[in-house]
C-alpha atoms as a PDB file:
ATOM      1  CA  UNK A   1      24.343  13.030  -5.147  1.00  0.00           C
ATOM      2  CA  UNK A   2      24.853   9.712  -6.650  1.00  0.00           C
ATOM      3  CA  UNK A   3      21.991   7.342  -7.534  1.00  0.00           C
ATOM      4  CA  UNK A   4      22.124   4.350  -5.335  1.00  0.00           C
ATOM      5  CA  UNK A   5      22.113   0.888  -7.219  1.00  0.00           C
ATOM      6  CA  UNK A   6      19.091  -1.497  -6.497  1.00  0.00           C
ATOM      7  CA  UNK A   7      21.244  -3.551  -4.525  1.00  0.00           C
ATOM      8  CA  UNK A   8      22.924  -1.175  -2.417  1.00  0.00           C
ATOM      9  CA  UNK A   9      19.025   0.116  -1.752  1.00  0.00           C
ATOM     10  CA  UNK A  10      17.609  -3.580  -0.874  1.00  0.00           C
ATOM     11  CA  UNK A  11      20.935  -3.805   1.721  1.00  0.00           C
ATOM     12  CA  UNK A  12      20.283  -0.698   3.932  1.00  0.00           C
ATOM     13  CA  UNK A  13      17.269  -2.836   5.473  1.00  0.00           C
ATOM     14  CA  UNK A  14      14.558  -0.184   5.314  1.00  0.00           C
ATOM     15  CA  UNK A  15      12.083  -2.024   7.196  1.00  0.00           C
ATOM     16  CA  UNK A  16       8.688   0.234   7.169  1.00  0.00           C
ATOM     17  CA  UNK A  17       9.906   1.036   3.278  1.00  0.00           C
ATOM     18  CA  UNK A  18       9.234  -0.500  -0.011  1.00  0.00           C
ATOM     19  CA  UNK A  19      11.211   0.411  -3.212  1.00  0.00           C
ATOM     20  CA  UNK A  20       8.719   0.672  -6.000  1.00  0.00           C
ATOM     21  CA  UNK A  21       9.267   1.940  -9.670  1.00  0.00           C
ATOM     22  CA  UNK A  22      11.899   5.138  -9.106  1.00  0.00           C
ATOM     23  CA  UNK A  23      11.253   5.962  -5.146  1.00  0.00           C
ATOM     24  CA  UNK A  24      11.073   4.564  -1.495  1.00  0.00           C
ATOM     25  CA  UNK A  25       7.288   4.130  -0.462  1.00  0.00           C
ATOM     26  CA  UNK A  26       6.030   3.774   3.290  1.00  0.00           C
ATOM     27  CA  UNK A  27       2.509   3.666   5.220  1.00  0.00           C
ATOM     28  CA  UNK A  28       1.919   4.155   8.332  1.00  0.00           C
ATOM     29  CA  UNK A  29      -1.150   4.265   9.935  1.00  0.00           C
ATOM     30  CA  UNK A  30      -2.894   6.750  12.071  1.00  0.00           C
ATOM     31  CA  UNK A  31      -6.337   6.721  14.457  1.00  0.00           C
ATOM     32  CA  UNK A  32      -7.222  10.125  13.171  1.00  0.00           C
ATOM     33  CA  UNK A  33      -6.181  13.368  10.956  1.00  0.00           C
ATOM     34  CA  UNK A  34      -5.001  15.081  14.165  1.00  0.00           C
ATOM     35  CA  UNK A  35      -2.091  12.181  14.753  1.00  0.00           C
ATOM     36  CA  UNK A  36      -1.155  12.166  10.823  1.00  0.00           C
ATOM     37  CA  UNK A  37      -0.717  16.053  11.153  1.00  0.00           C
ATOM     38  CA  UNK A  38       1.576  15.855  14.283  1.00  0.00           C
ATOM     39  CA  UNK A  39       3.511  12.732  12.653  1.00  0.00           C
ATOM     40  CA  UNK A  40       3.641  14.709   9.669  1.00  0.00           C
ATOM     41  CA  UNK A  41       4.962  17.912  11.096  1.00  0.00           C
ATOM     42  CA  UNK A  42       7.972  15.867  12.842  1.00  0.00           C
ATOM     43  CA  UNK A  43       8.715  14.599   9.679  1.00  0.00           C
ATOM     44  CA  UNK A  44       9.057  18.061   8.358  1.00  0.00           C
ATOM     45  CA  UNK A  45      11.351  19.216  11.200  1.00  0.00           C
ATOM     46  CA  UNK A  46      13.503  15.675  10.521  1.00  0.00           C
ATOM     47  CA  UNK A  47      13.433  16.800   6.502  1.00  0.00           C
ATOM     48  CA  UNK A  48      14.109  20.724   7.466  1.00  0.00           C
ATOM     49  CA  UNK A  49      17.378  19.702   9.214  1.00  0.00           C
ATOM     50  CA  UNK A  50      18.511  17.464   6.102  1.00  0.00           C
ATOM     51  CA  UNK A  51      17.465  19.637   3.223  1.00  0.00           C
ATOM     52  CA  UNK A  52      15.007  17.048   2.042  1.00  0.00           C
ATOM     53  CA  UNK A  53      11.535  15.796   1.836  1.00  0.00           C
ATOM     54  CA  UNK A  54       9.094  13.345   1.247  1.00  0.00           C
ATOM     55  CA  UNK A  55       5.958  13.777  -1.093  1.00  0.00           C
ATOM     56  CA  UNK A  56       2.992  13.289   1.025  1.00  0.00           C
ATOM     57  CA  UNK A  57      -0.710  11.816   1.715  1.00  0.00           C
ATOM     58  CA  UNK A  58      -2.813  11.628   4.144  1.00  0.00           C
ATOM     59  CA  UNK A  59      -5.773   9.571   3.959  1.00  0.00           C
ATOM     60  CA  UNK A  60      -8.921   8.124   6.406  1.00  0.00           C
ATOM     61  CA  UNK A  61      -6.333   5.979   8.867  1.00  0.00           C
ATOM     62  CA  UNK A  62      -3.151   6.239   7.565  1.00  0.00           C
ATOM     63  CA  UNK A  63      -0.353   8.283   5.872  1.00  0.00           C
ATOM     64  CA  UNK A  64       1.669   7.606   2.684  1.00  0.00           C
ATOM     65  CA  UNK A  65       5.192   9.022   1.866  1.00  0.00           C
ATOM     66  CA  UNK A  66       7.393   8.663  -0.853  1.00  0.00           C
ATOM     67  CA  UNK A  67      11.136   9.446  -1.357  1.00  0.00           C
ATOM     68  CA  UNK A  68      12.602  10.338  -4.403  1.00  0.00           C
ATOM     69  CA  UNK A  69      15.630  12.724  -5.102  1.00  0.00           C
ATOM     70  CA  UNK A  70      15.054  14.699  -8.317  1.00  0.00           C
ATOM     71  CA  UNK A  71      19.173  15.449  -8.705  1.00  0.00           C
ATOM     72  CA  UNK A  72      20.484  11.873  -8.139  1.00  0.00           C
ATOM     73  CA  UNK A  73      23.620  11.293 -10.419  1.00  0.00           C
ATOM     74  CA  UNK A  74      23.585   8.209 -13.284  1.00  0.00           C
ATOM     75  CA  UNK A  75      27.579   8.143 -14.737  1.00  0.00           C
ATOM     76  CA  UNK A  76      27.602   6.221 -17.820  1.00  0.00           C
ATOM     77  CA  UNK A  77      30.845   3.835 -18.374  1.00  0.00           C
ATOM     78  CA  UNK A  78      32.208   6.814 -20.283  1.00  0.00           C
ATOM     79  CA  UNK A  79      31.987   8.900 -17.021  1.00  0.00           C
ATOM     80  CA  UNK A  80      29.148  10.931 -18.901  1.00  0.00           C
ATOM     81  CA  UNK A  81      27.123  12.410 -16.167  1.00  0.00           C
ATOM     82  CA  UNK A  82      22.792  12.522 -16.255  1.00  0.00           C
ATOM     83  CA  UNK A  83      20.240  14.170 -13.555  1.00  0.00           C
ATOM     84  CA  UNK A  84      17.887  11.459 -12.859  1.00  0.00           C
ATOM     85  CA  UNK A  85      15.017  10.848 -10.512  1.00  0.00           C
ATOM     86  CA  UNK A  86      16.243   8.058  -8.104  1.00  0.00           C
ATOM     87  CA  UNK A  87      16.669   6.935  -4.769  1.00  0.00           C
ATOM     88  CA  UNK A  88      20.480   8.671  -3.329  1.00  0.00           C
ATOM     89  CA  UNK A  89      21.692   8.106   0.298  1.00  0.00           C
ATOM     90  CA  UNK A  90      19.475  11.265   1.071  1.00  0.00           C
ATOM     91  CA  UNK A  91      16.686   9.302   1.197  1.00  0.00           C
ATOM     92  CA  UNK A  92      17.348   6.192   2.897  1.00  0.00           C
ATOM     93  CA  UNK A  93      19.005   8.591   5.601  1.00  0.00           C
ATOM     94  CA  UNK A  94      15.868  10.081   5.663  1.00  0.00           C
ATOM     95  CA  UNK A  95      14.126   6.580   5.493  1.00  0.00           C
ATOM     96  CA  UNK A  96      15.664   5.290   8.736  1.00  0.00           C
ATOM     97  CA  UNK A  97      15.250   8.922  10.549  1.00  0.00           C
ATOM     98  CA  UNK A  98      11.273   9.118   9.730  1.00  0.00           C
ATOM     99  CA  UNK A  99      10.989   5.278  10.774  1.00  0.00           C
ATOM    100  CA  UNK A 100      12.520   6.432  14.398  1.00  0.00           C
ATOM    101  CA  UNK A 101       9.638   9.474  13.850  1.00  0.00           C
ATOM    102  CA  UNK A 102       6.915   6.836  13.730  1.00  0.00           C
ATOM    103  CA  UNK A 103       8.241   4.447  16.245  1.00  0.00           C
ATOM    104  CA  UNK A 104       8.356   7.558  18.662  1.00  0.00           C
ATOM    105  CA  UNK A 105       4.328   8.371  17.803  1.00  0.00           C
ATOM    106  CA  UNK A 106       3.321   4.915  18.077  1.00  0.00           C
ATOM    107  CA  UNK A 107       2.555   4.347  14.958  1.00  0.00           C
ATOM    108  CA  UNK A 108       2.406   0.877  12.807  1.00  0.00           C
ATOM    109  CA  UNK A 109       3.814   0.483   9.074  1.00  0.00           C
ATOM    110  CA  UNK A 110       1.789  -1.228   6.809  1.00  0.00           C
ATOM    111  CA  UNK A 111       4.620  -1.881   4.085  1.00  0.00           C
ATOM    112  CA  UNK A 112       2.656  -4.649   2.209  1.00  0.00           C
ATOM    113  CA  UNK A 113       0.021  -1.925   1.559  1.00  0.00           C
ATOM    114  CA  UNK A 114       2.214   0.058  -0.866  1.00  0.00           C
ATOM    115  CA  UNK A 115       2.013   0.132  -4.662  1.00  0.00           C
ATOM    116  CA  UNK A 116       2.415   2.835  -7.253  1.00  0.00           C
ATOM    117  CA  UNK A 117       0.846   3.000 -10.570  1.00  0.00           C
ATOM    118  CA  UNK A 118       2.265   4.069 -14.052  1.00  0.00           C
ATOM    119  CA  UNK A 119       1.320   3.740 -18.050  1.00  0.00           C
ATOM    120  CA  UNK A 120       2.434   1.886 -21.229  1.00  0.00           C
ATOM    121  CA  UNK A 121       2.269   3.046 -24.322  1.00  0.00           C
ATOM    122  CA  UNK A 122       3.081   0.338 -26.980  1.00  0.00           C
ATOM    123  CA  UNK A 123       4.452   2.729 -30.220  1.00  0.00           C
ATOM    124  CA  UNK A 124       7.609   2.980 -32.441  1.00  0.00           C
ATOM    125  CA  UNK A 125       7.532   6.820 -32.814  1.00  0.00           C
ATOM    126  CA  UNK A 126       7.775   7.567 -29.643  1.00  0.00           C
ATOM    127  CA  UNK A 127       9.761  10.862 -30.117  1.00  0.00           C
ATOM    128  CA  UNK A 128       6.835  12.302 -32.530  1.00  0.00           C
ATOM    129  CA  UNK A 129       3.884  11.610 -29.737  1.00  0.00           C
ATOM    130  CA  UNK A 130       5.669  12.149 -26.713  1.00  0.00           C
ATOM    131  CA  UNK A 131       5.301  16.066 -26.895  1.00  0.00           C
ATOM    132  CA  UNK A 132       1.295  15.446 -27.387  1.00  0.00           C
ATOM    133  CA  UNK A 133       0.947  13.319 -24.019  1.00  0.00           C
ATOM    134  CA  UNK A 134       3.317  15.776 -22.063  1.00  0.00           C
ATOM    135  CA  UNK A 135       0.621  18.414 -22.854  1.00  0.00           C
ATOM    136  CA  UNK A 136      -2.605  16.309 -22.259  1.00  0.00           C
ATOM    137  CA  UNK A 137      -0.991  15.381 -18.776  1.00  0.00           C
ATOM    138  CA  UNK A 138       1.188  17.756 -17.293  1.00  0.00           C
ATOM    139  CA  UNK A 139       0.383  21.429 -19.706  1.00  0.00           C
ATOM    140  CA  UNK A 140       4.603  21.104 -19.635  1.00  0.00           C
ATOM    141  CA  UNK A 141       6.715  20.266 -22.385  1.00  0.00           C
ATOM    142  CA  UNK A 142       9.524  20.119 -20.306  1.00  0.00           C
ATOM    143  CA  UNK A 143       7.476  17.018 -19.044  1.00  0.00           C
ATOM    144  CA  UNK A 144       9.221  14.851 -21.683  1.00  0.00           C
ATOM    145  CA  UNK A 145      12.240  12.883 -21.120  1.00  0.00           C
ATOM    146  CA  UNK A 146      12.296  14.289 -17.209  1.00  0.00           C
ATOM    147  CA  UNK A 147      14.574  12.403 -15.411  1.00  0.00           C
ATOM    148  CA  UNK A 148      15.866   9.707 -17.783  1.00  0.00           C
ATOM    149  CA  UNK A 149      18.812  10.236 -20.222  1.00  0.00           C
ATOM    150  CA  UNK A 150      17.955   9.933 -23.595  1.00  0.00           C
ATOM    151  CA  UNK A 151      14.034   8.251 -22.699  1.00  0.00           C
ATOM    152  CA  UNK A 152      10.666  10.359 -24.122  1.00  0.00           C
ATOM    153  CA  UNK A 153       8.673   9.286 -21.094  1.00  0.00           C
ATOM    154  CA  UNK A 154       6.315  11.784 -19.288  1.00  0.00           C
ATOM    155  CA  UNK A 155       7.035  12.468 -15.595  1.00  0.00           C
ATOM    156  CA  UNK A 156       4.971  15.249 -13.950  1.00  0.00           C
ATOM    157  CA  UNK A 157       6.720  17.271 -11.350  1.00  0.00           C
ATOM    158  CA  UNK A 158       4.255  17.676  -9.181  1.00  0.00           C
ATOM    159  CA  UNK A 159       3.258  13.867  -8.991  1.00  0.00           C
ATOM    160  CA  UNK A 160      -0.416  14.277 -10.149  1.00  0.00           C
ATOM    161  CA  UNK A 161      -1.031  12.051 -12.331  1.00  0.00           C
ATOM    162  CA  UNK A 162       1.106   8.923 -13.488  1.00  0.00           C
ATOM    163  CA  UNK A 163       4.101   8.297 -14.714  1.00  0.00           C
ATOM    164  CA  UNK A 164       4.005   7.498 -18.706  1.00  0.00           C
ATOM    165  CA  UNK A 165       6.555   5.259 -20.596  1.00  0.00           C
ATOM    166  CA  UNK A 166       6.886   4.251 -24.101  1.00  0.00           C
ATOM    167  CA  UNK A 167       7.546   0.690 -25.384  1.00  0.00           C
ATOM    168  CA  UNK A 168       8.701  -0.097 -29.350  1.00  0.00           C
ATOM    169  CA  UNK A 169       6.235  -3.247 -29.857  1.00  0.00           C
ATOM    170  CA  UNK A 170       9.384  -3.942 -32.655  1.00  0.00           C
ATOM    171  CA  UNK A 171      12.010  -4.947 -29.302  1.00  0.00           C
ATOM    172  CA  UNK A 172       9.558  -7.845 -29.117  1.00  0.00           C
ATOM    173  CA  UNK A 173       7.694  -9.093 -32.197  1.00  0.00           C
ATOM    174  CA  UNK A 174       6.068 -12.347 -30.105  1.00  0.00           C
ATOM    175  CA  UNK A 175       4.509 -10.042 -28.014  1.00  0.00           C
ATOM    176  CA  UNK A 176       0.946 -10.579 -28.912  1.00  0.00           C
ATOM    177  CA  UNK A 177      -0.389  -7.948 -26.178  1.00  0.00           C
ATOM    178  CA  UNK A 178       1.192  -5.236 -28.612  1.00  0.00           C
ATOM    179  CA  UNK A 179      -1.674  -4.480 -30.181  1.00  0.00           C
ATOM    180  CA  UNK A 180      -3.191  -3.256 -26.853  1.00  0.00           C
ATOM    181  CA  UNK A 181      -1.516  -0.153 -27.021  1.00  0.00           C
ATOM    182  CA  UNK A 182      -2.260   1.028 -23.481  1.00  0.00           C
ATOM    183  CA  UNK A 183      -1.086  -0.980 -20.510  1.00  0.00           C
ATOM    184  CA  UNK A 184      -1.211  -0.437 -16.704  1.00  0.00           C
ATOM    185  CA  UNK A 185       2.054  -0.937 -14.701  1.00  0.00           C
ATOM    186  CA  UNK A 186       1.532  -1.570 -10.925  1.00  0.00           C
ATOM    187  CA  UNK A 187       4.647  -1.906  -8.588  1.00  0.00           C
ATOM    188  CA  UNK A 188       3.825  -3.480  -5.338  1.00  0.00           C
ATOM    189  CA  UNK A 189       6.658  -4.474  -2.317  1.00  0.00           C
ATOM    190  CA  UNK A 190       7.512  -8.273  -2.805  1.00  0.00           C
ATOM    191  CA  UNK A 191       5.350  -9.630  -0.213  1.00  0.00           C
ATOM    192  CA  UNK A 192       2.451  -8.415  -1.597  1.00  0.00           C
ATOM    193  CA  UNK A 193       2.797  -9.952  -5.336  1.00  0.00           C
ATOM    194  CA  UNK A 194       1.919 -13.006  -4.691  1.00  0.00           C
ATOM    195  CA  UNK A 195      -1.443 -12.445  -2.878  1.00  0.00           C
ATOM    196  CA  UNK A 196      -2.028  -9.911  -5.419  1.00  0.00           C
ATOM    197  CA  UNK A 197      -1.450 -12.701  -8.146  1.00  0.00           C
ATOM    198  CA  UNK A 198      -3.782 -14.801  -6.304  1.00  0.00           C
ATOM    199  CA  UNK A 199      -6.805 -12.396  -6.109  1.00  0.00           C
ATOM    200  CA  UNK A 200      -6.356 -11.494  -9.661  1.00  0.00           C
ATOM    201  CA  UNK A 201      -6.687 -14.851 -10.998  1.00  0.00           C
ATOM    202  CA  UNK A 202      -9.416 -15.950  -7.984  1.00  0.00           C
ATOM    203  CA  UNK A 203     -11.698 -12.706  -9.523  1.00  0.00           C
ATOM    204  CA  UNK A 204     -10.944 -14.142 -13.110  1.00  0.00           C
ATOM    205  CA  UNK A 205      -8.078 -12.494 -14.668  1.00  0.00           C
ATOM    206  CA  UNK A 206      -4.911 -15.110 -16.582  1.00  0.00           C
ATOM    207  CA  UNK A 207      -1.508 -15.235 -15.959  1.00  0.00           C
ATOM    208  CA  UNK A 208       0.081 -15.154 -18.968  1.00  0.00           C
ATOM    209  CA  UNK A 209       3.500 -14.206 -18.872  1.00  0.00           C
ATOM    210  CA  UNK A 210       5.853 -15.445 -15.266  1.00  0.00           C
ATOM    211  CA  UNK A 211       8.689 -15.980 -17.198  1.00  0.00           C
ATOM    212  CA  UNK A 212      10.761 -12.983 -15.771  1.00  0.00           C
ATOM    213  CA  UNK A 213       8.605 -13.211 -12.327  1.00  0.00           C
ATOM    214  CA  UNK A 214       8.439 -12.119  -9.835  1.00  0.00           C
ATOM    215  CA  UNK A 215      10.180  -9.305 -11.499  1.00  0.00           C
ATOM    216  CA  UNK A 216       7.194  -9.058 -13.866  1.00  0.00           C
ATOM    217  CA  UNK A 217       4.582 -11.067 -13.945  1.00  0.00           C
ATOM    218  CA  UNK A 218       1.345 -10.034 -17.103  1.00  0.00           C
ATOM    219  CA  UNK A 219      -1.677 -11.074 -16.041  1.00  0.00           C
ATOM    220  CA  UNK A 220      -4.746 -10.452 -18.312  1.00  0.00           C
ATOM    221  CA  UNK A 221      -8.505  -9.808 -17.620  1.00  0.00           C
ATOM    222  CA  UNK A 222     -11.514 -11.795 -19.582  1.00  0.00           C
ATOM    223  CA  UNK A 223     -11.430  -9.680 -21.836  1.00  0.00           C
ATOM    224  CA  UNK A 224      -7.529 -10.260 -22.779  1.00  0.00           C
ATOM    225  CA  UNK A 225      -6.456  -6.558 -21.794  1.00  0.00           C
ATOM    226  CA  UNK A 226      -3.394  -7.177 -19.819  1.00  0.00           C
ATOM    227  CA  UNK A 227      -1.524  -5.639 -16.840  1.00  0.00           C
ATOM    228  CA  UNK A 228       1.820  -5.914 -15.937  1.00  0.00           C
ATOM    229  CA  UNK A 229       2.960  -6.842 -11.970  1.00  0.00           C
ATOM    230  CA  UNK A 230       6.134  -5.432 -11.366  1.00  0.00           C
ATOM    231  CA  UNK A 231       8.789  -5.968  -7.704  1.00  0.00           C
ATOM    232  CA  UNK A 232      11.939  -4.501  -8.095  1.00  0.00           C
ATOM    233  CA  UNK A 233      14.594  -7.246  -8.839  1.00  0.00           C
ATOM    234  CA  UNK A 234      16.593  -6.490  -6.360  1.00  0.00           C
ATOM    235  CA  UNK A 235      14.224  -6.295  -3.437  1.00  0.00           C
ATOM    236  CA  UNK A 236      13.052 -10.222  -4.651  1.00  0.00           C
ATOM    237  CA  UNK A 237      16.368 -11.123  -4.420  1.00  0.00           C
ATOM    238  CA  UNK A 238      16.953  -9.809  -1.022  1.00  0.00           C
ATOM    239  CA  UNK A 239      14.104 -11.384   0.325  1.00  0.00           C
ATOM    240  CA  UNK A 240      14.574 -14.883  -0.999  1.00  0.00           C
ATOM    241  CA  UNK A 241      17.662 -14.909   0.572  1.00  0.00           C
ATOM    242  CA  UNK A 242      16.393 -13.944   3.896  1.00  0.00           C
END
């Protein structure tokens, strides 16, 4: 099934859902584990009857699910075809059928709640130590360059520990963080950057980079290690216009 652009995503109005990093996130929250299981097991009845499913968790007073299709299509301009892990129409039909699901058990979304976490590496050779963090985090070789065409990143299968990309500090020789190495990548919905901003400079921590916000937005601690805030452009967009 074809990968949906982030446009076409931001347009189909998923209210309770949040598109952060390669997936649709939603919360919703429940009074107790009893409620999240019977939410949770009309949600598997609603997936059953469409082949598809969402990853999820179930914490003290609420539930998180995330859709991602592991086959979505990417066509170069060539017409060259890649397997990618993206959001198709499988899961925003999904996306609008589980939002019915919760509306039905009374339940509230939290969307501004959502966020999803993933590394940096800063390194030029990224091809030569690739296989030696697909090992320390998955045990998988075929760990490595899952899901993106041509890319060395490390995606786990199973979704237990974060994503892991791989930047060449040589695409930007001004950046003075390169030297850092390591960098955390959180992706939060777009109404929640700004209050996240906020706290983050209230507790201490610099902005140092807004230049591409509130696509990205670096903010550092005291001690100059720096994050990166990331919305996805297109959901911004969408809700500016709004």
């Amino acid at each position: 099934m074809d990968m949906l652009t982030g446009d076409m995503i931001a347009e189909a109005d998923l209210r309770d859902w949040r598109k952060l990093a390669q997936g649709l996130h939603a919360r919703y929250l429940v009074g107790d584990f009893a409620a999240a299981v019977r939410f949770l097991t009309a949600v598997s009845q609603a997936g059953d009857a469409l082949g598809h499913h969402p990853r999820a968790t179930i914490g003290t007073g609420y539930v998180d699910l995330k859709l991602v299709s592991e086959d979505a299509v990417y066509r170069e301009d060539d017409g060259t075809e890649h397997v990618v892990e993206w959001v198709t129409q499988q899961d925003v039909d999904l996306a609008r059928r589980i939002t019915d699901l919760a509306a039905e058990h009374s339940l509230e979304p939290d969307p501004a709640s959502v966020s999803d976490l993933e590394l940096g590496l800063d390194t030029a050779s990224s091809a030569t130590v690739a296989p030696v963090w697909a090992a320390l985090l998955t045990g998988d070789a075929d760990a490595q360059g899952r899901g993106t065409p041509g890319g060395d990143e490390i995606r786990d299968a199973t979704g237990r520990v974060p994503h892991l990309w791989f930047d060449d500090p040589a695409d930007d020789p001004a950046d003075e963080a390169a030297a850092q190495r390591i960098h955390i990548e959180v992706y939060v919905p777009p109404e929640a950057v700004g209050p996240r901003i906020a706290a983050a400079v209230a507790a201490g921590g610099t902005v140092v980079d807004d230049s591409n916000a509130p696509s990205l937005t670096v903010i550092a601690d005291q001690d100059g290690n720096r994050a990166v805030l990331c919305v996805d452009a297109a959901a911004a967009r969408k809700a500016a216009s709004d």
